[in-house]
C-alpha atoms as a PDB file:
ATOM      1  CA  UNK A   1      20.714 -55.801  93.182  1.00  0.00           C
ATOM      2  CA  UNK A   2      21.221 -55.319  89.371  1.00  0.00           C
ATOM      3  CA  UNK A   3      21.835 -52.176  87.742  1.00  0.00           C
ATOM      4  CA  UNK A   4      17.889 -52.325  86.874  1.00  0.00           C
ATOM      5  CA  UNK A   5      16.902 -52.316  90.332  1.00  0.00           C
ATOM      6  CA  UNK A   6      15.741 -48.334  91.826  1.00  0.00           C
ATOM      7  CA  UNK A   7      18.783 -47.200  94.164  1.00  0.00           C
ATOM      8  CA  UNK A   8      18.398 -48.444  97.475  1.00  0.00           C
ATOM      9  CA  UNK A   9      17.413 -45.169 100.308  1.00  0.00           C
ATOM     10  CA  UNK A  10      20.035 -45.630 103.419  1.00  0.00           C
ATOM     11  CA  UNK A  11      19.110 -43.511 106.696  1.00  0.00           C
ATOM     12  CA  UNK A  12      20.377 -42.458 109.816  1.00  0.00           C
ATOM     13  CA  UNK A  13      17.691 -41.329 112.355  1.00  0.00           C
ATOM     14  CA  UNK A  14      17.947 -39.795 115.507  1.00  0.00           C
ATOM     15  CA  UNK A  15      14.070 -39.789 117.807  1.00  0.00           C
ATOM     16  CA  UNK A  16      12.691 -40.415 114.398  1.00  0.00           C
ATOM     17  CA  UNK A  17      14.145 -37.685 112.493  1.00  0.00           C
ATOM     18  CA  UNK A  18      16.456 -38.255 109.517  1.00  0.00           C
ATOM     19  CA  UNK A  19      19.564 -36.642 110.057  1.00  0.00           C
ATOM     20  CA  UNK A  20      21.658 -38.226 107.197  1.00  0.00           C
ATOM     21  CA  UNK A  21      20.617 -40.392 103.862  1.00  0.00           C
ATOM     22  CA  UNK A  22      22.096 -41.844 100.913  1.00  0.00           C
ATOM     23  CA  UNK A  23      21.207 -43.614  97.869  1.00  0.00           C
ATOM     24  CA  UNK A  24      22.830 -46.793  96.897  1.00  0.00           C
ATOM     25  CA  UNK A  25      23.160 -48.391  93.345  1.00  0.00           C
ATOM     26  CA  UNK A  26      24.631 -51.263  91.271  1.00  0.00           C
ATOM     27  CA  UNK A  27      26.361 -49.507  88.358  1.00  0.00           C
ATOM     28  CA  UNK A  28      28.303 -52.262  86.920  1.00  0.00           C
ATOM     29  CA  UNK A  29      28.982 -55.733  87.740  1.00  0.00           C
ATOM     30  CA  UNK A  30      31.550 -55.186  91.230  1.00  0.00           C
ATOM     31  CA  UNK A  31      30.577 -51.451  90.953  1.00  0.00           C
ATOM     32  CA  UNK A  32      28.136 -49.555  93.321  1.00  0.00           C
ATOM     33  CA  UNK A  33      27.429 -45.946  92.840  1.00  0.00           C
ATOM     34  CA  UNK A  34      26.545 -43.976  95.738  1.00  0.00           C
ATOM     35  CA  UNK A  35      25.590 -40.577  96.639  1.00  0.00           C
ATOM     36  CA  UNK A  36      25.848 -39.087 100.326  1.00  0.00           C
ATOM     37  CA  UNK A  37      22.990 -36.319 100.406  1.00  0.00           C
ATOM     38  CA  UNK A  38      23.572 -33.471 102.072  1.00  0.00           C
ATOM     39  CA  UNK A  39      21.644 -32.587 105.156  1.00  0.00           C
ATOM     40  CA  UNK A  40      19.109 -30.156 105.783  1.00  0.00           C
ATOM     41  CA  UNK A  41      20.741 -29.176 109.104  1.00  0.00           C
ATOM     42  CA  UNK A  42      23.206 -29.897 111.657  1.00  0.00           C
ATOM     43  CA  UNK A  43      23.344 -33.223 112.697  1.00  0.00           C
ATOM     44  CA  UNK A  44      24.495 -35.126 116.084  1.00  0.00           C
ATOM     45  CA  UNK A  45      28.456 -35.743 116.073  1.00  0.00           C
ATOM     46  CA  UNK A  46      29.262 -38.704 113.965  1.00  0.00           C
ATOM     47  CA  UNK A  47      26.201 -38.804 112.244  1.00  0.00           C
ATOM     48  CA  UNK A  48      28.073 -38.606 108.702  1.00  0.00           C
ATOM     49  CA  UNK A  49      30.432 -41.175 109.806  1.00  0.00           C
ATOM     50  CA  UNK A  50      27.251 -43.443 110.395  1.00  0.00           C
ATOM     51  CA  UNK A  51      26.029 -42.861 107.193  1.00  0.00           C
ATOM     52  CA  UNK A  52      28.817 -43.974 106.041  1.00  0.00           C
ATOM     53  CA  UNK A  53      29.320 -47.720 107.672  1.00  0.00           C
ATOM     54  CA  UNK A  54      25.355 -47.952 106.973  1.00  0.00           C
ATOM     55  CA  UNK A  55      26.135 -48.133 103.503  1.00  0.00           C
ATOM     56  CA  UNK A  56      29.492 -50.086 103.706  1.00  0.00           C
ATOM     57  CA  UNK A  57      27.830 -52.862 105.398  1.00  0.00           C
ATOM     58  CA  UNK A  58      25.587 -53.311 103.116  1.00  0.00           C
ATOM     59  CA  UNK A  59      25.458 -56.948 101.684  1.00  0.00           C
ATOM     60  CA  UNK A  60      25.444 -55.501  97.942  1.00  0.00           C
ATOM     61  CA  UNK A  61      28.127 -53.290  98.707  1.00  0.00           C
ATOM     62  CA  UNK A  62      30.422 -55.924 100.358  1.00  0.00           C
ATOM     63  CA  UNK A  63      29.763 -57.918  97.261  1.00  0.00           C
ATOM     64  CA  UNK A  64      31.471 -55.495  95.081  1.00  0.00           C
ATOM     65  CA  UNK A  65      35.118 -54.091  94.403  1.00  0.00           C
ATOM     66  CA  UNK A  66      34.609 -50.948  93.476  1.00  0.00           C
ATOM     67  CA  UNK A  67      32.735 -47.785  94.896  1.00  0.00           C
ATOM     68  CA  UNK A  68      32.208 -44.573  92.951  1.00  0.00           C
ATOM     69  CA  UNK A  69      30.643 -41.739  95.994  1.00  0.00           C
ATOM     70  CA  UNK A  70      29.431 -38.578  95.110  1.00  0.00           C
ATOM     71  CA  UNK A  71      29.846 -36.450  98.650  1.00  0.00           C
ATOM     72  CA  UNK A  72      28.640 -33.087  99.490  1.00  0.00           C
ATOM     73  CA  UNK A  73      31.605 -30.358  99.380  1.00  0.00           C
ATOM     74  CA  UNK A  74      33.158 -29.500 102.880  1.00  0.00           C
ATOM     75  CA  UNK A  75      31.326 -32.873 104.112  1.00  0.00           C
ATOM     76  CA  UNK A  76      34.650 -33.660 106.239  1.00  0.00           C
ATOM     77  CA  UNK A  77      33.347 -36.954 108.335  1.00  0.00           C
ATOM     78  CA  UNK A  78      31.831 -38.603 105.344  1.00  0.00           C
ATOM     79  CA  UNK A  79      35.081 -38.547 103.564  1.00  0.00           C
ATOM     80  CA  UNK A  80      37.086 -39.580 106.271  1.00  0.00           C
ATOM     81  CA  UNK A  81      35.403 -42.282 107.123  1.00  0.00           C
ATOM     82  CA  UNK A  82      34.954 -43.246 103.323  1.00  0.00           C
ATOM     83  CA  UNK A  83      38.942 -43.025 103.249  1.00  0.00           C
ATOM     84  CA  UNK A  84      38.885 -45.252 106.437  1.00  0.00           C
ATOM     85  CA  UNK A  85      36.832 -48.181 104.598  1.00  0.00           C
ATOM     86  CA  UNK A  86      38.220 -48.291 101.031  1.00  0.00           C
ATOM     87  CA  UNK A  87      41.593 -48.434  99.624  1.00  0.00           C
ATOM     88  CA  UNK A  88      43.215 -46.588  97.245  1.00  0.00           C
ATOM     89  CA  UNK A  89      41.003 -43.674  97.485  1.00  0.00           C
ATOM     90  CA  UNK A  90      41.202 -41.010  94.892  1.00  0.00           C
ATOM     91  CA  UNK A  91      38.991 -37.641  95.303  1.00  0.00           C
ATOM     92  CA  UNK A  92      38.208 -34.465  92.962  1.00  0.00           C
ATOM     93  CA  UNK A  93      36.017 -31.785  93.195  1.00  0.00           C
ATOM     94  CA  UNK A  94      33.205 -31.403  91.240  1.00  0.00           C
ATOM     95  CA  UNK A  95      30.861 -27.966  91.774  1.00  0.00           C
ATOM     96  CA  UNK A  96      29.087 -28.778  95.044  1.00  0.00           C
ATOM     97  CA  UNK A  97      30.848 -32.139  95.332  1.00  0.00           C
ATOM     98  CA  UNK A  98      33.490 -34.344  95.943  1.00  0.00           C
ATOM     99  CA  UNK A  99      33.546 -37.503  93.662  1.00  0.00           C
ATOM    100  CA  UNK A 100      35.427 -40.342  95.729  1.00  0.00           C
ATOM    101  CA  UNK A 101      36.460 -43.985  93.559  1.00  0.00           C
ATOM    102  CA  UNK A 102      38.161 -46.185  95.761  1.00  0.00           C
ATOM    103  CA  UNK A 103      38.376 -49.467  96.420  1.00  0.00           C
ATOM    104  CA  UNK A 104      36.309 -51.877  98.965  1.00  0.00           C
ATOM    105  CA  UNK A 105      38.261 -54.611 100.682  1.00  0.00           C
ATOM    106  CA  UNK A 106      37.378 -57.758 100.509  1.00  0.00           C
ATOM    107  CA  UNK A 107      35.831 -58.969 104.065  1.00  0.00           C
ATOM    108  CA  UNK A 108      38.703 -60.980 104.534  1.00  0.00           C
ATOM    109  CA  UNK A 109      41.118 -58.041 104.196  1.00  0.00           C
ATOM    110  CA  UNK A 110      39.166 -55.904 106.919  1.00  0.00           C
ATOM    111  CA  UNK A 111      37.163 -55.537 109.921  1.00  0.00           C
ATOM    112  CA  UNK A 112      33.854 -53.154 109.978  1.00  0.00           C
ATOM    113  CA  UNK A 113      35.889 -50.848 111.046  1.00  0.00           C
ATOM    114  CA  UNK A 114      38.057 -51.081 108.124  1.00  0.00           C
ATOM    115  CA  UNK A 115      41.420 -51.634 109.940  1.00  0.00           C
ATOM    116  CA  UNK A 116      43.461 -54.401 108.482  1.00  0.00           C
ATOM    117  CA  UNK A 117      42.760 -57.930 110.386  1.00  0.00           C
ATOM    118  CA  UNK A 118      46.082 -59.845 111.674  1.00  0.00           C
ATOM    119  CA  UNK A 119      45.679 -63.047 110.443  1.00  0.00           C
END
């Protein structure tokens, strides 16, 4: 994905319904941008959290070094679990939003689950 490309549309679905979506972009060369929409209702219990690993896993996103997230405010699971799978994770407000830049471990530094690996 270059920084030309659209933004790639992530989902989470539950019996066909989307419950939680993001959009995923290349901003600069080991930089994705990536915004967390806010859903249109409540969603099943770790449904955020989902969203989340959907876009961490992401081939493009493992590529890179750096992630720049624009979160909904109050959005409590998606920025926990961001904190869980980047490093050095700074956050600041921003009117409706939280605006996360962290770092993304290299896939030799960290499991999908983000905890450190032992060997």
């Amino acid at each position: 994905m270059t920084s030309d490309d659209k933004p790639r549309r992530v989902e989470v679905r539950d019996d066909n319904q989307t419950v939680a979506a993001a959009e995923v972009a290349e901003h600069a060369e080991g930089t994705i941008r990536t915004s967390l929409l806010p859903s249109s209702g409540p969603a099943p219990p770790g449904t955020r959290a989902d969203l989340v690993d959907a876009v961490m896993d992401l081939p493009e996103v493992q590529a890179s070094s750096r992630l720049e997230a624009t979160v909904p405010l109050g959005d409590a699971g998606s920025l926990e679990r961001l904190r869980e799978r980047t490093e050095d994770t700074v956050t600041r407000p921003a009117g409706s939003t939280v605006l996360v830049d962290a770092d993304i471990p290299s896939t030799d530094d960290a499991d999908p689950g983000g905890e450190a690996s032992d060997a």
